[in-house]
Protein backbone atom coordinates (compact mmCIF):
# COMPACT_ATOMS: atom_id res chain seq x y z
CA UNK A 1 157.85 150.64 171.91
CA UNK A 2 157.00 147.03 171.93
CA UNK A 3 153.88 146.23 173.07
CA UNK A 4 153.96 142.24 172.03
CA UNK A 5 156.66 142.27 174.13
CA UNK A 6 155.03 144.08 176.84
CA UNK A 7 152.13 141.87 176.87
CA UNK A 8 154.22 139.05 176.76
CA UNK A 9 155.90 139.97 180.22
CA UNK A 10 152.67 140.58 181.68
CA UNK A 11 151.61 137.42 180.84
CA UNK A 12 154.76 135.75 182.53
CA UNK A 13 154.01 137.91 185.41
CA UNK A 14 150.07 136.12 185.48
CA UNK A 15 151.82 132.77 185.86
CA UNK A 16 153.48 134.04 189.45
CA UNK A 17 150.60 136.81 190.32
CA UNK A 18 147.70 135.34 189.08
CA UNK A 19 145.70 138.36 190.96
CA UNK A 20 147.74 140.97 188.64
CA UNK A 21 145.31 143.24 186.58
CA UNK A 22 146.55 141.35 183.49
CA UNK A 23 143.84 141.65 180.92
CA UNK A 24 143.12 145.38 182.17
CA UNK A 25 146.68 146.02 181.28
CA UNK A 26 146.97 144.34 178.06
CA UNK A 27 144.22 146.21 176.72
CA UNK A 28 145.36 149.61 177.66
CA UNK A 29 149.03 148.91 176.40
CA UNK A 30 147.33 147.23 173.08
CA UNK A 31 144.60 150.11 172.49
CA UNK A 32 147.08 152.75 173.16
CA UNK A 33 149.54 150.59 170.69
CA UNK A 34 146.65 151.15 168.10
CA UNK A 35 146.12 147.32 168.49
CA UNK A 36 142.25 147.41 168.92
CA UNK A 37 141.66 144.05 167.71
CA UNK A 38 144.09 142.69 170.56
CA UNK A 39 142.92 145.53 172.67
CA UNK A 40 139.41 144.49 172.44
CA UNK A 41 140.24 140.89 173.24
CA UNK A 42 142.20 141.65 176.48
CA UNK A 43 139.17 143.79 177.82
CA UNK A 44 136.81 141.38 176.82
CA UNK A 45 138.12 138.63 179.25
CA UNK A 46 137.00 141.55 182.19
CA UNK A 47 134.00 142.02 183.71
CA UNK A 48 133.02 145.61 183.07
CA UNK A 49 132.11 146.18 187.05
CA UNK A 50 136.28 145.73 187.27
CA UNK A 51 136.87 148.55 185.03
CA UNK A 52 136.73 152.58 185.49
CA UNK A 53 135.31 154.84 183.68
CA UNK A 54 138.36 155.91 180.76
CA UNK A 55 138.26 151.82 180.38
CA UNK A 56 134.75 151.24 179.66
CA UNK A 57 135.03 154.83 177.49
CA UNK A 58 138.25 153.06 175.36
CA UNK A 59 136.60 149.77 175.23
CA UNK A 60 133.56 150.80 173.70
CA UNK A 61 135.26 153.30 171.20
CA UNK A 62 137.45 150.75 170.23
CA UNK A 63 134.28 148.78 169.46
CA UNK A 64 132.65 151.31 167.71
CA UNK A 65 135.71 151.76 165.26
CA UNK A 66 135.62 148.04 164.76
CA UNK A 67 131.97 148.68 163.42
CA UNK A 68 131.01 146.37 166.11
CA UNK A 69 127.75 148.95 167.15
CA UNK A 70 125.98 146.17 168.81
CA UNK A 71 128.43 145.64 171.64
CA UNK A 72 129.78 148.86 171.88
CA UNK A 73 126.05 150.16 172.39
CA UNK A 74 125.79 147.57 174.94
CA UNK A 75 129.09 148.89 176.81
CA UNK A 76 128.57 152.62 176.53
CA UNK A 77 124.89 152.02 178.11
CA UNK A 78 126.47 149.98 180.92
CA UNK A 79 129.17 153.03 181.37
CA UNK A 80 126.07 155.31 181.22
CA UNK A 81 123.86 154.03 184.10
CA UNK A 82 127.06 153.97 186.43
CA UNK A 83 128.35 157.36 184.99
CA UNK A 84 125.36 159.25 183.68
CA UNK A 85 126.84 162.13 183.52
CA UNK A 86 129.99 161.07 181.74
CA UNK A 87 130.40 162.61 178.52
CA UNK A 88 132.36 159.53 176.56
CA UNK A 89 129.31 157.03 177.63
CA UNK A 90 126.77 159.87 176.03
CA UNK A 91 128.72 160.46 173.08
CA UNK A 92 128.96 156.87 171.83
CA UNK A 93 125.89 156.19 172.88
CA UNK A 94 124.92 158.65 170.26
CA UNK A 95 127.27 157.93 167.67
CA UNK A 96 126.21 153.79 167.93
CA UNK A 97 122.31 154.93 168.27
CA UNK A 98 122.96 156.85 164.74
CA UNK A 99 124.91 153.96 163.21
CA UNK A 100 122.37 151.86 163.69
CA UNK A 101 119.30 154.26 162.00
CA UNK A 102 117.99 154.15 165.60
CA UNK A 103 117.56 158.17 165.74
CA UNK A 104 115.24 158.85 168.38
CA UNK A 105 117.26 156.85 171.23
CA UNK A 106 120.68 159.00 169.14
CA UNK A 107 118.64 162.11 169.91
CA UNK A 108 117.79 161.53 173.31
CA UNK A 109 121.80 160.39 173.71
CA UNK A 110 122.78 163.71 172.11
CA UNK A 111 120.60 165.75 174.43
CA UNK A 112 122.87 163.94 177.33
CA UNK A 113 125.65 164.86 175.79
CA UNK A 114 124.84 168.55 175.32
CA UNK A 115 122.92 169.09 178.15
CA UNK A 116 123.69 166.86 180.84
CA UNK A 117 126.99 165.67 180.85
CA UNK A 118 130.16 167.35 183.40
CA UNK A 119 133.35 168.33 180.89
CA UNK A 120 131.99 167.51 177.82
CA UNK A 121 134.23 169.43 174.87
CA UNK A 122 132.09 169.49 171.53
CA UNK A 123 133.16 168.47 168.55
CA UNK A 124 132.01 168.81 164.90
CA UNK A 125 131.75 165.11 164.81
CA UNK A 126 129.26 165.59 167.93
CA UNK A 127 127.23 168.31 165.88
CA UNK A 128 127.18 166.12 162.79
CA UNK A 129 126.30 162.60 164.36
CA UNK A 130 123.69 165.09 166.18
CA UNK A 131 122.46 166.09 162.51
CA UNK A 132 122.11 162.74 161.20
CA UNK A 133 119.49 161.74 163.88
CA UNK A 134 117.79 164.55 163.20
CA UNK A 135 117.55 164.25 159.40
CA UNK A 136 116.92 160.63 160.29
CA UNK A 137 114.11 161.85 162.41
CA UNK A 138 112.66 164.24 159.42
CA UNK A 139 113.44 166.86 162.38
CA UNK A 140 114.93 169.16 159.15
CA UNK A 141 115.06 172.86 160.90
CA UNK A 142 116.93 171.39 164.05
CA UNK A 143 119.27 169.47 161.57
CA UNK A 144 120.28 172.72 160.07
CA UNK A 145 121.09 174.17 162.71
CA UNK A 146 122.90 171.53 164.19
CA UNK A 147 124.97 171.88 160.75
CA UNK A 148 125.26 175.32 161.54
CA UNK A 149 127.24 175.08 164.46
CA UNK A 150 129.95 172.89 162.80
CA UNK A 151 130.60 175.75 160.64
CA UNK A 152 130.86 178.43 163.41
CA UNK A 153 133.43 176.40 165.31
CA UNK A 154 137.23 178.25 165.34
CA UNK A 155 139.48 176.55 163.38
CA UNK A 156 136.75 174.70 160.97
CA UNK A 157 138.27 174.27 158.01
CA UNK A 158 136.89 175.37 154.48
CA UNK A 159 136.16 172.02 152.88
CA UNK A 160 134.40 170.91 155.98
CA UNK A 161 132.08 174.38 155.82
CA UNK A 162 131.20 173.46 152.15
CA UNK A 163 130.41 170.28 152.47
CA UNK A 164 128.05 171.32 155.15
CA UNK A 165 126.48 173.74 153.04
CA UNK A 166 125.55 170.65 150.97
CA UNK A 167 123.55 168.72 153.95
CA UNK A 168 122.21 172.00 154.61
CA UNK A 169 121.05 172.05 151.05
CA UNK A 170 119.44 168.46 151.41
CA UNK A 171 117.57 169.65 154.68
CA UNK A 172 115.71 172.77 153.04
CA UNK A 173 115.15 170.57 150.07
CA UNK A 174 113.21 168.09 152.71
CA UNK A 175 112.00 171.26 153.78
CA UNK A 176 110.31 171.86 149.94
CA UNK A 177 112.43 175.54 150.74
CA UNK A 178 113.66 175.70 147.35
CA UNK A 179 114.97 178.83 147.35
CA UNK A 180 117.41 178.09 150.17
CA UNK A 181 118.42 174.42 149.11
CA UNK A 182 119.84 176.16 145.67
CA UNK A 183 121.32 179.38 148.38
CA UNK A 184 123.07 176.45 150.11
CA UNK A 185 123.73 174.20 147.04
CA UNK A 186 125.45 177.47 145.11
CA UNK A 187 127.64 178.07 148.02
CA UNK A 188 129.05 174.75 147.31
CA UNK A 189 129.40 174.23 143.81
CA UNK A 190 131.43 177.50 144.17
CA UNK A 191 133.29 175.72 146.69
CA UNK A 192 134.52 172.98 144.38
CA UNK A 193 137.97 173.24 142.81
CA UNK A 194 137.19 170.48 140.14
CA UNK A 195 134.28 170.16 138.13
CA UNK A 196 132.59 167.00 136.73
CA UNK A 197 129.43 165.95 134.92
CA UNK A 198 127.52 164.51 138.09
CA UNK A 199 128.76 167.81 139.95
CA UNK A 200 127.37 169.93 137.57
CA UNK A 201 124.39 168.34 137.28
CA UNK A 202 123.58 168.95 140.81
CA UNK A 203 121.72 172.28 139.93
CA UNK A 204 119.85 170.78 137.14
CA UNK A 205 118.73 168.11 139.39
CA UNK A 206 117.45 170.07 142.56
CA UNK A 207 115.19 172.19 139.84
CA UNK A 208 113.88 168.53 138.32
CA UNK A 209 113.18 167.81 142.07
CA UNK A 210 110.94 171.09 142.91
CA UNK A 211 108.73 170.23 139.71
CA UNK A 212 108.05 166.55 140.85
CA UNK A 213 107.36 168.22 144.81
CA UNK A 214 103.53 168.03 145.13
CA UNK A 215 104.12 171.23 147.16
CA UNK A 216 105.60 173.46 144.27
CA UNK A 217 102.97 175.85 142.34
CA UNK A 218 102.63 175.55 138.63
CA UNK A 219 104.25 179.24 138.48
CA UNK A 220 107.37 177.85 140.31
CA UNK A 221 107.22 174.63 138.12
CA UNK A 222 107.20 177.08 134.96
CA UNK A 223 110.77 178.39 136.24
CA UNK A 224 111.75 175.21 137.77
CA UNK A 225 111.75 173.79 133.99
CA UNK A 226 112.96 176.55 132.65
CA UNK A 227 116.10 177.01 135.06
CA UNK A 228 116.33 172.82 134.45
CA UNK A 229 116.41 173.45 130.85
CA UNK A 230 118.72 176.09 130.76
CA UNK A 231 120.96 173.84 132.79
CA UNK A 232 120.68 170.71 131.14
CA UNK A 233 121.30 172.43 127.62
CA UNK A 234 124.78 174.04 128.67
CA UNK A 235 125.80 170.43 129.93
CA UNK A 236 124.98 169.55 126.78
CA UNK A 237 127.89 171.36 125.19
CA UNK A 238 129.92 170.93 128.44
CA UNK A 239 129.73 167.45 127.89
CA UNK A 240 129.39 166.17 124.23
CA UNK A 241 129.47 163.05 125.07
């Protein structure tokens, strides 16, 4: 209920047991508190061989939060080679690999996760860190399925499954697949309570996209432009302005 105070006793008690777990204490009351700022200051005074496993884990989340990747990378990799089968060390590992664009070492961290790791509970956050270093990758078809699986998860909710649809969208467009980006794309414009100009224009704009694809064939192109035109002309009188 007071963890200022808390802390504050603790530190009295370091002046008569200077051997007391101070900082290790601190941290947990301050990170549990919400505190990570002072959270992350206790733990940093301790050397991470002192800490277990749930310690290094909150440590390095709290880092990560902070959008401090660097060192939370760094603490999540030490948690990994003493726990490599820990699923907290594999996840951040992941989520700090993606952060920083650096998708092939997020991949192999995700594979640890998934594959080799003793408890782990999957989240969509999991799946969708997992997708980003794969569309990072250009690894497109293993992206969409990755999405895929946040939207077959009980209790997914239906913003989250359209919103999806949209990076599932952006995948088969990688994919020059056409044909299922505007599938995917329709299912969320449908989605959408509220229309605007730039939402509308969505359509309009993955059509303009297939004619500039070297990959399209001048038939498609011919009903790219046409679908494009068709598009642009009823935004037209949407949108007057």
């Amino acid at each position: 209920t007071d963890p200022n105070g808390a802390v504050q006793t603790l530190e009295d008690l370091r002046k008569q047991r200077p051997d007391y777990p101070v900082d290790l204490i601190a941290a947990e009351i301050y990170s549990s508190s919400g505190k990570m700022k002072q959270a992350n200051e206790y733990y940093s005074k301790v050397s991470l061989d002192k800490m277990k496993d749930y310690q290094v884990s909150d440590y390095s989340t709290n880092l990560f939060l902070s959008q401090d990747y660097a060192k939370s990378l760094e603490v999540a990799n030490y948690g990994h080679q003493k726990w490599p089968r820990n699923a907290s060390m594999n996840r951040l590992i992941m989520f700090n690999e993606t952060s920083n664009k650096n998708y092939d070492a997020a991949i192999a961290a995700g594979n640890n996760l998934f594959n080799a790791s003793d408890s782990a509970k999957i989240t969509a956050y999991d799946y969708n860190y997992y997708a980003t270093a794969l569309k990072g990758a250009q690894k497109y078809e293993e992206a969409i399925k990755s999405y895929e699986k946040i939207q077959q998860l009980k209790d997914i909710d239906a913003a989250t499954v359209a919103e999806k649809n949209k990076d599932i969208s952006d995948c088969y467009k990688k994919l020059s697949n056409y044909n299922k980006a505007g599938e995917y794309l329709d299912k969320y414009l449908k989605a959408q309570t509220q229309s605007s100009f730039s939402l509308d224009e969505t359509l309009a704009t993955l059509f303009a996209d297939e004619l500039m694809d070297d990959k399209t064939t001048p038939e498609r192109k011919k009903e790219a432009y046409a679908k494009a035109d068709e598009i642009y002309a009823q935004l037209a009188e949407k949108y007057p302005t």
